[in-house]
C-alpha atoms as a PDB file:
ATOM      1  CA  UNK A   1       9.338  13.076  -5.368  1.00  0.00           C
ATOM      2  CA  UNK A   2       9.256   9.441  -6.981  1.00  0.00           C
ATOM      3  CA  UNK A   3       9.857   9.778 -10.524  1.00  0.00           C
ATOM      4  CA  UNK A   4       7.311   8.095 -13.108  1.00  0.00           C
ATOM      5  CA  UNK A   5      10.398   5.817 -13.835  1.00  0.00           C
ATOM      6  CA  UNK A   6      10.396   3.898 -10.360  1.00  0.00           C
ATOM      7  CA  UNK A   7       6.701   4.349  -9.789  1.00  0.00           C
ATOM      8  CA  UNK A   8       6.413   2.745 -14.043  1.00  0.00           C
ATOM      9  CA  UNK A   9       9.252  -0.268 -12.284  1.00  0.00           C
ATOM     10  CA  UNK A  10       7.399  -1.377  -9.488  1.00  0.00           C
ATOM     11  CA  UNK A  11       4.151  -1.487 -11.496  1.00  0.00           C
ATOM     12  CA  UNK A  12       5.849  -3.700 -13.761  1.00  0.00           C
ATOM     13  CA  UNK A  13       7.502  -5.847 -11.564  1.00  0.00           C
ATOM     14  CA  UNK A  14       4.615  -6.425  -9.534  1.00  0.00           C
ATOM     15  CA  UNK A  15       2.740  -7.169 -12.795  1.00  0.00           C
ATOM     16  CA  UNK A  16       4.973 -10.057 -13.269  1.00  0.00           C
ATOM     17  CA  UNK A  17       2.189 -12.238 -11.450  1.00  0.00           C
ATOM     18  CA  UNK A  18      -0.443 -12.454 -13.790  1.00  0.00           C
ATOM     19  CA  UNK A  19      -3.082 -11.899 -11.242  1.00  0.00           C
ATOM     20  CA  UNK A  20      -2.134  -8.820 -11.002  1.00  0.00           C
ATOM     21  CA  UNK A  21      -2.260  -8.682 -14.787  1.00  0.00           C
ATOM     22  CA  UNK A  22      -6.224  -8.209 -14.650  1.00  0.00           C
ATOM     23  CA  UNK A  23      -8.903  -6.870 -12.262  1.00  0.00           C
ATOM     24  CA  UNK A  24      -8.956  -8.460  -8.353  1.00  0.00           C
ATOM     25  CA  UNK A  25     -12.863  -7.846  -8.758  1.00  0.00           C
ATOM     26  CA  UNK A  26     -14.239  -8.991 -12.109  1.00  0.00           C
ATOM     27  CA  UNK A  27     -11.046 -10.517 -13.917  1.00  0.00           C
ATOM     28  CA  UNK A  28     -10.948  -7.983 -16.600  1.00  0.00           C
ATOM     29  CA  UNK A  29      -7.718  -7.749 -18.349  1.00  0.00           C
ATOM     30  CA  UNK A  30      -4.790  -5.086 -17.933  1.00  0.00           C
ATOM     31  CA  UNK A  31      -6.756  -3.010 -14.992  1.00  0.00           C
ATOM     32  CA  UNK A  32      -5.654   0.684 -15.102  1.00  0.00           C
ATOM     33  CA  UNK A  33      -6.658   1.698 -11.216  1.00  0.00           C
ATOM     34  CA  UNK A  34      -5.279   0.833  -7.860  1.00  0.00           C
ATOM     35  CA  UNK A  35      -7.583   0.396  -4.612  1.00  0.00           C
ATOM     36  CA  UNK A  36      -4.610   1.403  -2.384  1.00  0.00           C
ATOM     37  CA  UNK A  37      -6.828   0.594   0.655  1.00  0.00           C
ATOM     38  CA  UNK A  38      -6.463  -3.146  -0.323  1.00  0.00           C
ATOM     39  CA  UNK A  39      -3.510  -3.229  -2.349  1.00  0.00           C
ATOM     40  CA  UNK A  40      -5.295  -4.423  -5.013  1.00  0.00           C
ATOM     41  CA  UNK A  41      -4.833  -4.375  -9.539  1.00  0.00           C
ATOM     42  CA  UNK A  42      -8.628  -3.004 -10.573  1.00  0.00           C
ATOM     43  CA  UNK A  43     -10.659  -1.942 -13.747  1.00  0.00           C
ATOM     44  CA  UNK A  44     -12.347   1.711 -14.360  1.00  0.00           C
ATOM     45  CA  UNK A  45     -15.708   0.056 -14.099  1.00  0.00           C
ATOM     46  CA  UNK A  46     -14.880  -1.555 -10.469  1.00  0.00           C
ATOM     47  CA  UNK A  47     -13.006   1.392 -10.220  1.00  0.00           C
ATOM     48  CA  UNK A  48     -16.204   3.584 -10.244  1.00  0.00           C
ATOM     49  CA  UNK A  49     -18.089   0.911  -7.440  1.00  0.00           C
ATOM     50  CA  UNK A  50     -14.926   1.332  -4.971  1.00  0.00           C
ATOM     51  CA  UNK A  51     -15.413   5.056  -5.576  1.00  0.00           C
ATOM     52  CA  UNK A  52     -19.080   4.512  -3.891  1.00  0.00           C
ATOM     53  CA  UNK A  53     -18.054   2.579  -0.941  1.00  0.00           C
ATOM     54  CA  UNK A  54     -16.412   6.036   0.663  1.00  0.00           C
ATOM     55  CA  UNK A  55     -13.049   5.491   2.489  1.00  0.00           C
ATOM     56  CA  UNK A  56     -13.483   1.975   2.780  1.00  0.00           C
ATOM     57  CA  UNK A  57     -11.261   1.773  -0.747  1.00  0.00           C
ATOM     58  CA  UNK A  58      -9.274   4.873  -1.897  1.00  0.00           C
ATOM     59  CA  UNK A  59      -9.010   4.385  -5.695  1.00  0.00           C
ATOM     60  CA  UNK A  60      -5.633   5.941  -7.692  1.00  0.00           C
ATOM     61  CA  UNK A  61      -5.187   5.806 -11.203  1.00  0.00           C
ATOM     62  CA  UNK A  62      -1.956   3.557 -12.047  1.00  0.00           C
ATOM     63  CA  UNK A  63      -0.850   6.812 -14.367  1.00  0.00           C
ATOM     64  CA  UNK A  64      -0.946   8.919 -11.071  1.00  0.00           C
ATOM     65  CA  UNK A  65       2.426  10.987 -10.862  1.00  0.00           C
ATOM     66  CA  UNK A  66       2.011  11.417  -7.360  1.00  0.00           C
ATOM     67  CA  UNK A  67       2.218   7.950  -5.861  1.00  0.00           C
ATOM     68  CA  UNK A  68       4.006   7.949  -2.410  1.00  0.00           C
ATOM     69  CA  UNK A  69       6.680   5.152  -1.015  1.00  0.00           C
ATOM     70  CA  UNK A  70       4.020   4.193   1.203  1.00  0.00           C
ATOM     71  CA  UNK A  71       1.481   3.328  -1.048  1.00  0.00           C
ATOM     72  CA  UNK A  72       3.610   1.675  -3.327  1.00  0.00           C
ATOM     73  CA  UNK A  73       4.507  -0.680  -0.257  1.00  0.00           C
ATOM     74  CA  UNK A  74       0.908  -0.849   0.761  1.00  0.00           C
ATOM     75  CA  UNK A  75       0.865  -2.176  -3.118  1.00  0.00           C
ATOM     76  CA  UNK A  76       3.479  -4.717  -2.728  1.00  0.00           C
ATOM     77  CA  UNK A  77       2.421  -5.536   0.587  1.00  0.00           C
ATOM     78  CA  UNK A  78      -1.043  -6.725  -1.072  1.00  0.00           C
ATOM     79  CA  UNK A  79      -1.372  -7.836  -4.123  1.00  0.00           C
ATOM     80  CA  UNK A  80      -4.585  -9.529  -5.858  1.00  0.00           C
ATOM     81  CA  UNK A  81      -3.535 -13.433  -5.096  1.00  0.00           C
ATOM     82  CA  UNK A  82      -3.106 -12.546  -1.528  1.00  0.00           C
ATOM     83  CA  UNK A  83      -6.765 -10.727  -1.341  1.00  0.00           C
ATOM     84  CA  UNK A  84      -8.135 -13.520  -3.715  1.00  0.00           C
ATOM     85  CA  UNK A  85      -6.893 -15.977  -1.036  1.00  0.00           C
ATOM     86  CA  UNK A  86      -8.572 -13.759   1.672  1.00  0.00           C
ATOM     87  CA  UNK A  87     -11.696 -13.505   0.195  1.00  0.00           C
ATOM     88  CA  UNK A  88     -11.899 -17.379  -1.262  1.00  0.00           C
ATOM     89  CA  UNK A  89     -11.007 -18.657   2.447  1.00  0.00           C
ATOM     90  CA  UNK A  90     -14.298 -16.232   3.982  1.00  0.00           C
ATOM     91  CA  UNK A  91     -16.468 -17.766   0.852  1.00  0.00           C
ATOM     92  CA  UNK A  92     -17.106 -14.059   0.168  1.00  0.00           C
ATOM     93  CA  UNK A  93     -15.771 -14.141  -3.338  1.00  0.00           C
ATOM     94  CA  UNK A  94     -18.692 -14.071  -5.571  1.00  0.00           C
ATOM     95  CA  UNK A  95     -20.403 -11.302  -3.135  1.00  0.00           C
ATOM     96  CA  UNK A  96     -21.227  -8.164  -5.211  1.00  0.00           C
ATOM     97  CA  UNK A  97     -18.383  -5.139  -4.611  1.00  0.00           C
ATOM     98  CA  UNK A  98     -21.102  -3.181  -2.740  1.00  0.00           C
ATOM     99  CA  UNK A  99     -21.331  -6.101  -0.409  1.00  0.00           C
ATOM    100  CA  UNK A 100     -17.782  -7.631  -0.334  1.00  0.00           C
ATOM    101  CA  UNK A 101     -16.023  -5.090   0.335  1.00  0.00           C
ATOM    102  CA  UNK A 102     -18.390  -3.752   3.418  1.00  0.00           C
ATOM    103  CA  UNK A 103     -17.878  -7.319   4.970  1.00  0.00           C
ATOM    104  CA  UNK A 104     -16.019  -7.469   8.501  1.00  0.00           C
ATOM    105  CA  UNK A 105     -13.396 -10.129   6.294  1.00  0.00           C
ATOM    106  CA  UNK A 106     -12.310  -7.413   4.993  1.00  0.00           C
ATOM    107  CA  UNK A 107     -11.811  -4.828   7.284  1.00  0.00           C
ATOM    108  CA  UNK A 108      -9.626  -7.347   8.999  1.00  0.00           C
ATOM    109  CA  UNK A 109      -8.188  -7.023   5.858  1.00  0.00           C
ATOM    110  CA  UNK A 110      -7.610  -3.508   5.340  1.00  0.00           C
ATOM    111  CA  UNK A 111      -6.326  -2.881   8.767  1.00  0.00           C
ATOM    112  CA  UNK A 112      -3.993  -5.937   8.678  1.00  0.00           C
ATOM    113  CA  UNK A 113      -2.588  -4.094   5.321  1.00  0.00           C
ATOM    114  CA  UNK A 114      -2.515  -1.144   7.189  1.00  0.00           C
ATOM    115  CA  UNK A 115      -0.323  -2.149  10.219  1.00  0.00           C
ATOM    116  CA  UNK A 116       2.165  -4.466   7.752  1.00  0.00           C
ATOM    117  CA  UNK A 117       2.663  -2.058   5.580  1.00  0.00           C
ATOM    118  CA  UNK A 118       3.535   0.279   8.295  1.00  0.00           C
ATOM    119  CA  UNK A 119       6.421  -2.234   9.344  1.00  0.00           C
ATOM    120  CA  UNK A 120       4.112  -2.950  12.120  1.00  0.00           C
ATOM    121  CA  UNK A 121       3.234  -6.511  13.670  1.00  0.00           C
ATOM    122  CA  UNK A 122      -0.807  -7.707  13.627  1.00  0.00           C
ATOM    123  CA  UNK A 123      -1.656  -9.857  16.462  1.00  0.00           C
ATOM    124  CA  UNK A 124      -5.366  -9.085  16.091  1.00  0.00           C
ATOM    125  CA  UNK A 125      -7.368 -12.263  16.503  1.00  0.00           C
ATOM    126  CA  UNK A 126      -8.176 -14.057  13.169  1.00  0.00           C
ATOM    127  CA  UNK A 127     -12.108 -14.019  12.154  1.00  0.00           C
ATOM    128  CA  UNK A 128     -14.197 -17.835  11.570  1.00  0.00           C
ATOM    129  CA  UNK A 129     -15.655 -17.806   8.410  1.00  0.00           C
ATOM    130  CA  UNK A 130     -19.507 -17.295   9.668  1.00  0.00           C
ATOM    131  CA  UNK A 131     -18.285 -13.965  11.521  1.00  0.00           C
ATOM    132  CA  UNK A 132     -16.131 -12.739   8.606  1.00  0.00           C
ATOM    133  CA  UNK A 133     -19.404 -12.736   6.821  1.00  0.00           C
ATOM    134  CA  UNK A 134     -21.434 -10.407   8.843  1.00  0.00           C
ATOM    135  CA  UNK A 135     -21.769  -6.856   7.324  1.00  0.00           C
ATOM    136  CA  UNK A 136     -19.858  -4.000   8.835  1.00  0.00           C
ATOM    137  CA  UNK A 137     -20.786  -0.529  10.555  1.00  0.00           C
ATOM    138  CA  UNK A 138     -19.524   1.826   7.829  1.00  0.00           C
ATOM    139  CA  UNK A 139     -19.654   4.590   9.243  1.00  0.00           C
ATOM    140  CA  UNK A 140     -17.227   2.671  12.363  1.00  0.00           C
ATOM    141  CA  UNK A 141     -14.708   1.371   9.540  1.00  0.00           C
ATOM    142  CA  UNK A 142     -14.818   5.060   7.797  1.00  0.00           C
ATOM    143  CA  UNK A 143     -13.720   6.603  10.558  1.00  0.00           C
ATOM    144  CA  UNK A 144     -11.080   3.852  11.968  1.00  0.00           C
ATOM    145  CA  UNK A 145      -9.643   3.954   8.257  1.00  0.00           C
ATOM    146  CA  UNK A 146      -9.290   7.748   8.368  1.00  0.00           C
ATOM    147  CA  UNK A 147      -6.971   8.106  10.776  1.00  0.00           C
ATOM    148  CA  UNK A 148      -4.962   5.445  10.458  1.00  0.00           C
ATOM    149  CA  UNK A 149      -4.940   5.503   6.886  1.00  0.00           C
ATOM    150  CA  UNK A 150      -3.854   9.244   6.918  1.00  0.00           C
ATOM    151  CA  UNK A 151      -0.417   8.332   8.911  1.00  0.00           C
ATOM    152  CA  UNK A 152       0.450   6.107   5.189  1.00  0.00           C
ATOM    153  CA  UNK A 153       0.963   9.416   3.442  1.00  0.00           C
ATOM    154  CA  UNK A 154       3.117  11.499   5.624  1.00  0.00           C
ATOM    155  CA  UNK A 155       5.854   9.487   4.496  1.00  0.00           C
ATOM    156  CA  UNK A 156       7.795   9.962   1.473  1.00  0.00           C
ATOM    157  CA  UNK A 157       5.957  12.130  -1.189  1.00  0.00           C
ATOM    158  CA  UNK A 158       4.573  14.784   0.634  1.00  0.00           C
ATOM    159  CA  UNK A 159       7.161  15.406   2.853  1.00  0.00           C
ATOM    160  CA  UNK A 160       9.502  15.309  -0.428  1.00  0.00           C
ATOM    161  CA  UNK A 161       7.105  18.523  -1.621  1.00  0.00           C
ATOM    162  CA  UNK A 162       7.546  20.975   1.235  1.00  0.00           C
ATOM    163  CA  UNK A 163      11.660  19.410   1.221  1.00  0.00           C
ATOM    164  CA  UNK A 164      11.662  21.361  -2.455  1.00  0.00           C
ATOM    165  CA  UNK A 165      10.143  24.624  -1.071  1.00  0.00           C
ATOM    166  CA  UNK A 166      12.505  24.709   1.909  1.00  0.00           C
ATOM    167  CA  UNK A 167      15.667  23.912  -0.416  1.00  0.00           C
ATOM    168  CA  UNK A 168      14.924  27.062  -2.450  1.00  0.00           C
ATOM    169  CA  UNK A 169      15.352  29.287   0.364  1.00  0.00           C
ATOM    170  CA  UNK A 170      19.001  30.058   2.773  1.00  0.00           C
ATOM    171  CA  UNK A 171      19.226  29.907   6.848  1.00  0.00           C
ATOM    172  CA  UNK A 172      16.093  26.970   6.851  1.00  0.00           C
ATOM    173  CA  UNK A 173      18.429  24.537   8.421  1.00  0.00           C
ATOM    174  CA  UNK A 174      15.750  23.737  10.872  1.00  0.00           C
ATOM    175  CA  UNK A 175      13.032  23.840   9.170  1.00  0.00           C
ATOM    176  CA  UNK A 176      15.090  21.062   6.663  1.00  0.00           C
ATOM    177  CA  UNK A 177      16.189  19.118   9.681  1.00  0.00           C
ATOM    178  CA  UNK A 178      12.265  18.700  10.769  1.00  0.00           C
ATOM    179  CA  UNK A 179      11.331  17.321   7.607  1.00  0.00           C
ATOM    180  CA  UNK A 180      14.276  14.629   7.354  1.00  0.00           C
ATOM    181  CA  UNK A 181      13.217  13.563  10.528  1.00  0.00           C
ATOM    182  CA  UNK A 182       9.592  13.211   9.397  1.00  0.00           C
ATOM    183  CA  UNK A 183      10.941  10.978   6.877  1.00  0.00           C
ATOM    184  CA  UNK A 184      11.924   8.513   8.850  1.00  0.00           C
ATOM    185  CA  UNK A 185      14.254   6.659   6.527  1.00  0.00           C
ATOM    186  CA  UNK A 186      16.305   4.786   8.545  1.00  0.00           C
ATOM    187  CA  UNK A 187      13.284   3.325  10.259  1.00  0.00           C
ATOM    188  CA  UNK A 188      11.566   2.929   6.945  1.00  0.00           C
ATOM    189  CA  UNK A 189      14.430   0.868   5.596  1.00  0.00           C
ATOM    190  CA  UNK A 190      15.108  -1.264   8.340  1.00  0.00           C
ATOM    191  CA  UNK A 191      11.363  -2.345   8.528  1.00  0.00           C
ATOM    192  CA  UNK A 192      10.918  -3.026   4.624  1.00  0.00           C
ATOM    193  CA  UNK A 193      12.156  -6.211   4.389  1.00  0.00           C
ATOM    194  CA  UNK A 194      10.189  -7.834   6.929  1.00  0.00           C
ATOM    195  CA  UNK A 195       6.636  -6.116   5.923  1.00  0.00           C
ATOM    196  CA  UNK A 196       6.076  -9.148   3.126  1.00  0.00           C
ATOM    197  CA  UNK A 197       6.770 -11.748   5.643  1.00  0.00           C
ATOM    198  CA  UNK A 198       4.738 -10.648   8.002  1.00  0.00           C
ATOM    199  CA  UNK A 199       1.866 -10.767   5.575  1.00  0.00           C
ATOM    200  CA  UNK A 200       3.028 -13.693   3.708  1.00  0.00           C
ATOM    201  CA  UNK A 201       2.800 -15.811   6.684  1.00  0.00           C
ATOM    202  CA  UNK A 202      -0.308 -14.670   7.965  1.00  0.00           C
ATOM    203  CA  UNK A 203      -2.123 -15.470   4.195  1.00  0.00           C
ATOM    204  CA  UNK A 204       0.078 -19.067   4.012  1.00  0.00           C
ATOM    205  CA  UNK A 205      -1.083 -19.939   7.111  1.00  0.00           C
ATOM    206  CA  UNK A 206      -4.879 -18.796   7.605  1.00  0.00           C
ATOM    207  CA  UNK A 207      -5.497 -18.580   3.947  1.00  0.00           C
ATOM    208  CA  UNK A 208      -3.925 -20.677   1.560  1.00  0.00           C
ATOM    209  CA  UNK A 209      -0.475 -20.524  -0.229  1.00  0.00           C
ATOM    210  CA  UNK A 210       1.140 -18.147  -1.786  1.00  0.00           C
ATOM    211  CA  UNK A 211       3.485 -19.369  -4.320  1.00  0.00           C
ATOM    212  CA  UNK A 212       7.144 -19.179  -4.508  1.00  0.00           C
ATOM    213  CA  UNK A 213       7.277 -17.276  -7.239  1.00  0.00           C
ATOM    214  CA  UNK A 214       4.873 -14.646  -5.909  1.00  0.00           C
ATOM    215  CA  UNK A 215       7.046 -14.143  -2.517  1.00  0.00           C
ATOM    216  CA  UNK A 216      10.165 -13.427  -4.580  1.00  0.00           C
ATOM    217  CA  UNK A 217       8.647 -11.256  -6.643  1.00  0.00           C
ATOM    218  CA  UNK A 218       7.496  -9.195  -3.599  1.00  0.00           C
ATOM    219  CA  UNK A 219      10.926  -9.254  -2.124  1.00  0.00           C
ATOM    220  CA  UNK A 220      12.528  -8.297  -5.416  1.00  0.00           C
ATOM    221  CA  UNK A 221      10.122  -5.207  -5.488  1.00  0.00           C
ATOM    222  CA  UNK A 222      10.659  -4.551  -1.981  1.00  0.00           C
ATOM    223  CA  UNK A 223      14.046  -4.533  -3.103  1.00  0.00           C
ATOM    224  CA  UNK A 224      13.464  -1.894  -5.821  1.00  0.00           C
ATOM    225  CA  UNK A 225      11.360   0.099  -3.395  1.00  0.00           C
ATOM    226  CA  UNK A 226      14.703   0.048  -1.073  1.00  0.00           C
ATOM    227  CA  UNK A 227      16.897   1.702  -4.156  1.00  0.00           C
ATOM    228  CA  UNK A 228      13.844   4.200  -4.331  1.00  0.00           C
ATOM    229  CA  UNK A 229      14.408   5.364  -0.969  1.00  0.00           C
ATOM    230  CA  UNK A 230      18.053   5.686  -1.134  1.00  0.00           C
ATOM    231  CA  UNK A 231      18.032   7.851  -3.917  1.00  0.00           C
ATOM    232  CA  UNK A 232      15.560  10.161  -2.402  1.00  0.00           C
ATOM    233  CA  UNK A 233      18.141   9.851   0.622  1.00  0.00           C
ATOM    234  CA  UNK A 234      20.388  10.978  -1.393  1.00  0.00           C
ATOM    235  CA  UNK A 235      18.755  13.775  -2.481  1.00  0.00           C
ATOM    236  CA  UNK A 236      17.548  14.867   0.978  1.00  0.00           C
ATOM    237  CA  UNK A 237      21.743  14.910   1.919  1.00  0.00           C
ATOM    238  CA  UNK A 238      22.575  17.006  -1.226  1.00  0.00           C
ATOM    239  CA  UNK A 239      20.008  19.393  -0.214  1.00  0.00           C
ATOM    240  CA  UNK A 240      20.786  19.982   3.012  1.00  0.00           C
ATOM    241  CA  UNK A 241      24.509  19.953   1.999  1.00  0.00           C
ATOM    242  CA  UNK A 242      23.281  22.530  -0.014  1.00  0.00           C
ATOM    243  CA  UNK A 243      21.435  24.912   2.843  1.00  0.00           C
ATOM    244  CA  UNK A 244      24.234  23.992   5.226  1.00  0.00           C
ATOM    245  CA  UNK A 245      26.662  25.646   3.145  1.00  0.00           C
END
């Protein structure tokens, strides 16, 4: 499991840009909620309209104890300048939450989130401005989202759960083995430094600049997220040390 220690770090480091300092909807200071789905800093009152638009925005409490190493990358690979660019470039900005949100803008967004912060490339053509407007099929995006959304929280927390079951328990070697492999660290780590470029250079280029300052940040988290995953590493090896012997 991530301790509230690294999950309290990241939140802090990534609040080091002061957009993410208040709400990516209505600008309300020192937002308390997370829409994971977009990667976005929100309040408890936008909060509570995300909650209405279904799976198109998964809401999580920044107190949450049980935030995964995906969504925490999903969090760094987002960020409120980067959707504030998004949604500024498609003139969609002032759009109510209800509307905004259900836009096809941003499902390109949410599925270009989805595949970066996978550690996957997006080569999906870009929207013009006039289509990014049109409204979406929800019930389409619900479904789309659903399953690819799910594949963002087999890694790392949940995995780590049924890791502390098996550990308890002698001659589950296999059973250990399986769930390391789910894990995928190796192929976690080697694809987390390039998830911020990827989506760096698709907002720089499409949708304004994002500053210096912002990018380092990122990669300094990203960073921090890398030290996460080693120590749970760790503690995968020390368990199975422990089964093993």
């Amino acid at each position: 499991m991530i301790s509230r220690t690294s999950i309290d770090q990241v939140f802090v480091r990534l609040q080091e840009d002061i957009e993410n300092c208040s709400c990516a909807d209505c600008n309300c200071p020192s937002p308390v909620f997370a829409s994971v789905s977009h990667g976005t800093f929100i309040c408890s009152m936008c909060a509570a309209l995300h909650n209405n638009l279904g799976n198109l925005s998964e809401i999580r409490s920044l107190l949450s104890n049980d935030w995964t190493l995906a969504e925490l990358k999903r969090m760094v690979s987002g960020g409120n300048s980067a959707l504030k660019e998004f949604v500024i470039h498609y003139e969609i900005n002032d759009l109510p939450i209800h509307d905004k949100y259900k836009t096809r803008a941003l499902a390109l967004y949410r599925r270009m989130l989805t595949e970066i912060a996978l550690g996957k490339s997006f080569d999906e053509e870009l929207l013009s401005v006039e289509e990014g407007k049109i409204s979406i099929d929800v019930d389409e995006e619900n479904n789309w989202f659903k399953g690819i959304y799910s594949r963002t929280k087999t890694i790392g927390g949940q995995a780590l759960q049924h890791l502390d079951q098996f550990s308890e328990k002698t001659g589950l070697k296999s059973a250990t083995e399986k769930i390391i492999k789910e894990m995928k660290i190796e192929e976690i780590k080697g694809k987390t430094s390039a998830v911020f470029e990827n989506i760096a250079g698709k907002v720089k280029i499409n949708f304004g600049k994002v500053s210096d300052k912002t990018i380092k940040l990122k990669e300094d988290t990203f960073a921090l997220l890398k030290d996460i995953e080693e120590s749970i590493e760790s503690g995968i090896a020390k368990a199975r040390n422990k089964i093993t012997n």
